[in-house]
C-alpha atoms as a PDB file:
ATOM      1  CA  UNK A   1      53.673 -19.255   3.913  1.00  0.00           C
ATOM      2  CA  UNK A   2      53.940 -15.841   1.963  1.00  0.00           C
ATOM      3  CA  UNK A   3      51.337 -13.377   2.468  1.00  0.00           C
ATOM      4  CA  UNK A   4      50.192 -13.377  -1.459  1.00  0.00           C
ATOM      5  CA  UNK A   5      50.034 -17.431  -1.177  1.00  0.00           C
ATOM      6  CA  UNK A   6      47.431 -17.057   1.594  1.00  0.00           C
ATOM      7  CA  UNK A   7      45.578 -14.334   0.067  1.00  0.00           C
ATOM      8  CA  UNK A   8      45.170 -16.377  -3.004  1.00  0.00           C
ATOM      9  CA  UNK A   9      44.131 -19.136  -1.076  1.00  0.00           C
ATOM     10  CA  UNK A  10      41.453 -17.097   1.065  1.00  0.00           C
ATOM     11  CA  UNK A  11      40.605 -15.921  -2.126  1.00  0.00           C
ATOM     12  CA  UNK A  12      39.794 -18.769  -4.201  1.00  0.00           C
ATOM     13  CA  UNK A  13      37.824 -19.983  -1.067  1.00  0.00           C
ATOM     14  CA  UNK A  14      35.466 -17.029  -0.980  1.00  0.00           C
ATOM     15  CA  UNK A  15      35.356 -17.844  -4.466  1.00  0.00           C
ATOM     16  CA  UNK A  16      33.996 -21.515  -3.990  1.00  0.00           C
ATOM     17  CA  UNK A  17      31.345 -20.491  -1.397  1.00  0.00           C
ATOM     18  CA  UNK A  18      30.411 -17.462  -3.680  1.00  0.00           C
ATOM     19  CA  UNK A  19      29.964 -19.984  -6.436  1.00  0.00           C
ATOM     20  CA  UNK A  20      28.015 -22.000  -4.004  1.00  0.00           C
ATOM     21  CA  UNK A  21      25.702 -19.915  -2.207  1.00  0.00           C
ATOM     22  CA  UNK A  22      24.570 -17.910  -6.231  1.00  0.00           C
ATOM     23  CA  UNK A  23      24.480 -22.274  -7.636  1.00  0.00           C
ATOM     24  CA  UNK A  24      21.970 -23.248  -4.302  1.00  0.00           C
ATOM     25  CA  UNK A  25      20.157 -19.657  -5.329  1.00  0.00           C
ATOM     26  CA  UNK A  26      19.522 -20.697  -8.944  1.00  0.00           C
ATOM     27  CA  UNK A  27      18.595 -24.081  -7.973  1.00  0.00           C
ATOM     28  CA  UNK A  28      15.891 -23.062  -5.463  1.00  0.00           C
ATOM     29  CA  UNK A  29      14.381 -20.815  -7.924  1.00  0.00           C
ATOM     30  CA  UNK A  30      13.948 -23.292 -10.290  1.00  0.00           C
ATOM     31  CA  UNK A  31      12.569 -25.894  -7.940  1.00  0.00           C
ATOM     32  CA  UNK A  32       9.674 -23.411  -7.128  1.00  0.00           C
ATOM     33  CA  UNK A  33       9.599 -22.716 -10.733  1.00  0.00           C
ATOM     34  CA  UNK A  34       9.552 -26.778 -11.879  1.00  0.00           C
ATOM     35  CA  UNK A  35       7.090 -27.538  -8.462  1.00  0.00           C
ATOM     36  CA  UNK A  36       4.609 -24.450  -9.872  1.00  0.00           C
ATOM     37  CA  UNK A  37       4.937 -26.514 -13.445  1.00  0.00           C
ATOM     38  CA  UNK A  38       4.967 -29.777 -12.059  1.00  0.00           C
ATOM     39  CA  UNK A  39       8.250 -30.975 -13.679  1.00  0.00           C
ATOM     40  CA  UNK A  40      11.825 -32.118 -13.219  1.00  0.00           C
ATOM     41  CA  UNK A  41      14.159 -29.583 -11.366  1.00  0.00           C
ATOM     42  CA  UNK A  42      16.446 -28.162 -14.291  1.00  0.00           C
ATOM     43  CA  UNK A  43      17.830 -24.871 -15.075  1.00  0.00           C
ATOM     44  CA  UNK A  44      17.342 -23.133 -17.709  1.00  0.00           C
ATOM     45  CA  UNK A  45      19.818 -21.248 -20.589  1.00  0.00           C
ATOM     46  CA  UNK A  46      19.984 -18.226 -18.818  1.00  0.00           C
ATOM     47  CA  UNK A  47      20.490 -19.211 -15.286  1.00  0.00           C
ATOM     48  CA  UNK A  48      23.390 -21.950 -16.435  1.00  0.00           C
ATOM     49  CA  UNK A  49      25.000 -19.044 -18.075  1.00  0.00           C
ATOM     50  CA  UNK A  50      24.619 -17.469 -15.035  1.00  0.00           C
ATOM     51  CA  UNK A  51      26.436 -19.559 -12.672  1.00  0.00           C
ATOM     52  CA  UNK A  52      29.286 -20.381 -15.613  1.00  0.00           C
ATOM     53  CA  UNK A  53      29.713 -16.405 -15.469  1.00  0.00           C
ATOM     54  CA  UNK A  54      30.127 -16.095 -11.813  1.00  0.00           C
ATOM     55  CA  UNK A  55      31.994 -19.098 -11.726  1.00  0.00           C
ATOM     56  CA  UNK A  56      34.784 -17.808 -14.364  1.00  0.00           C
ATOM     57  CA  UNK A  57      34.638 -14.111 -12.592  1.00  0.00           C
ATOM     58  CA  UNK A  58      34.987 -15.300  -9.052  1.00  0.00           C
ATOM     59  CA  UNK A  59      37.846 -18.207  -9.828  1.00  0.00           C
ATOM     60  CA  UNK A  60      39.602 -15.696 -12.327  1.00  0.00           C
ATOM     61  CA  UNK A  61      39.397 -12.323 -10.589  1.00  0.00           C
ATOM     62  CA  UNK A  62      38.981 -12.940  -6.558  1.00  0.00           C
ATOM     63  CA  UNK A  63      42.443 -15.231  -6.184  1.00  0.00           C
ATOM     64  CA  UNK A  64      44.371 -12.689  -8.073  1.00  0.00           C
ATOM     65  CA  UNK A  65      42.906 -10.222  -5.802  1.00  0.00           C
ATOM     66  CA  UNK A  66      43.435 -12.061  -2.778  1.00  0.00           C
ATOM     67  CA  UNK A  67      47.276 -12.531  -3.937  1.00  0.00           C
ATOM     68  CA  UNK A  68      47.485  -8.654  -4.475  1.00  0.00           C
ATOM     69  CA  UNK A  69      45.466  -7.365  -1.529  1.00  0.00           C
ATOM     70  CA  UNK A  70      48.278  -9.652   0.679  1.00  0.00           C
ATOM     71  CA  UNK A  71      51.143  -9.002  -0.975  1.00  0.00           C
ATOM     72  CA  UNK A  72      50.157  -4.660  -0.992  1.00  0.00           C
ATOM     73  CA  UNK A  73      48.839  -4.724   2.481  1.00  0.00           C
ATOM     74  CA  UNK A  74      50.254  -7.228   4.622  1.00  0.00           C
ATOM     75  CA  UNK A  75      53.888  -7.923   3.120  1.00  0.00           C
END
């Protein structure tokens, strides 16, 4: 497999568990919020905007990067 091909791929996977780790984040911090209020677990405005911003930054910047960083370094 060509060095750019794997870097994109080890790329888009830090991407997923970046997206992952900042979601599970949110989400705890609005079950203490919704368990101080005694509601419903949801997010608000701001912290779905949030995630939807690190979501489109991470799976539209760090494959790209990956792709580069292996093609410039390693082939």
């Amino acid at each position: 497999m060509h060095v750019a091909v794997q870097g994109a791929l080890i790329g888009l996977a830090v991407a997923i568990v970046w997206i992952a780790a900042d979601y599970a984040l949110v989400r705890q911090v609005a079950a203490r919020r919704a368990l101080a209020k005694k509601r419903n677990v949801e997010l608000d405005a701001t912290e779905r905007r949030r995630v939807m911003a690190t979501a489109r930054f991470a799976l539209g910047f760090l494959p790209v990067a990956g792709a580069f960083v292996g093609w410039a370094f390693f082939g």
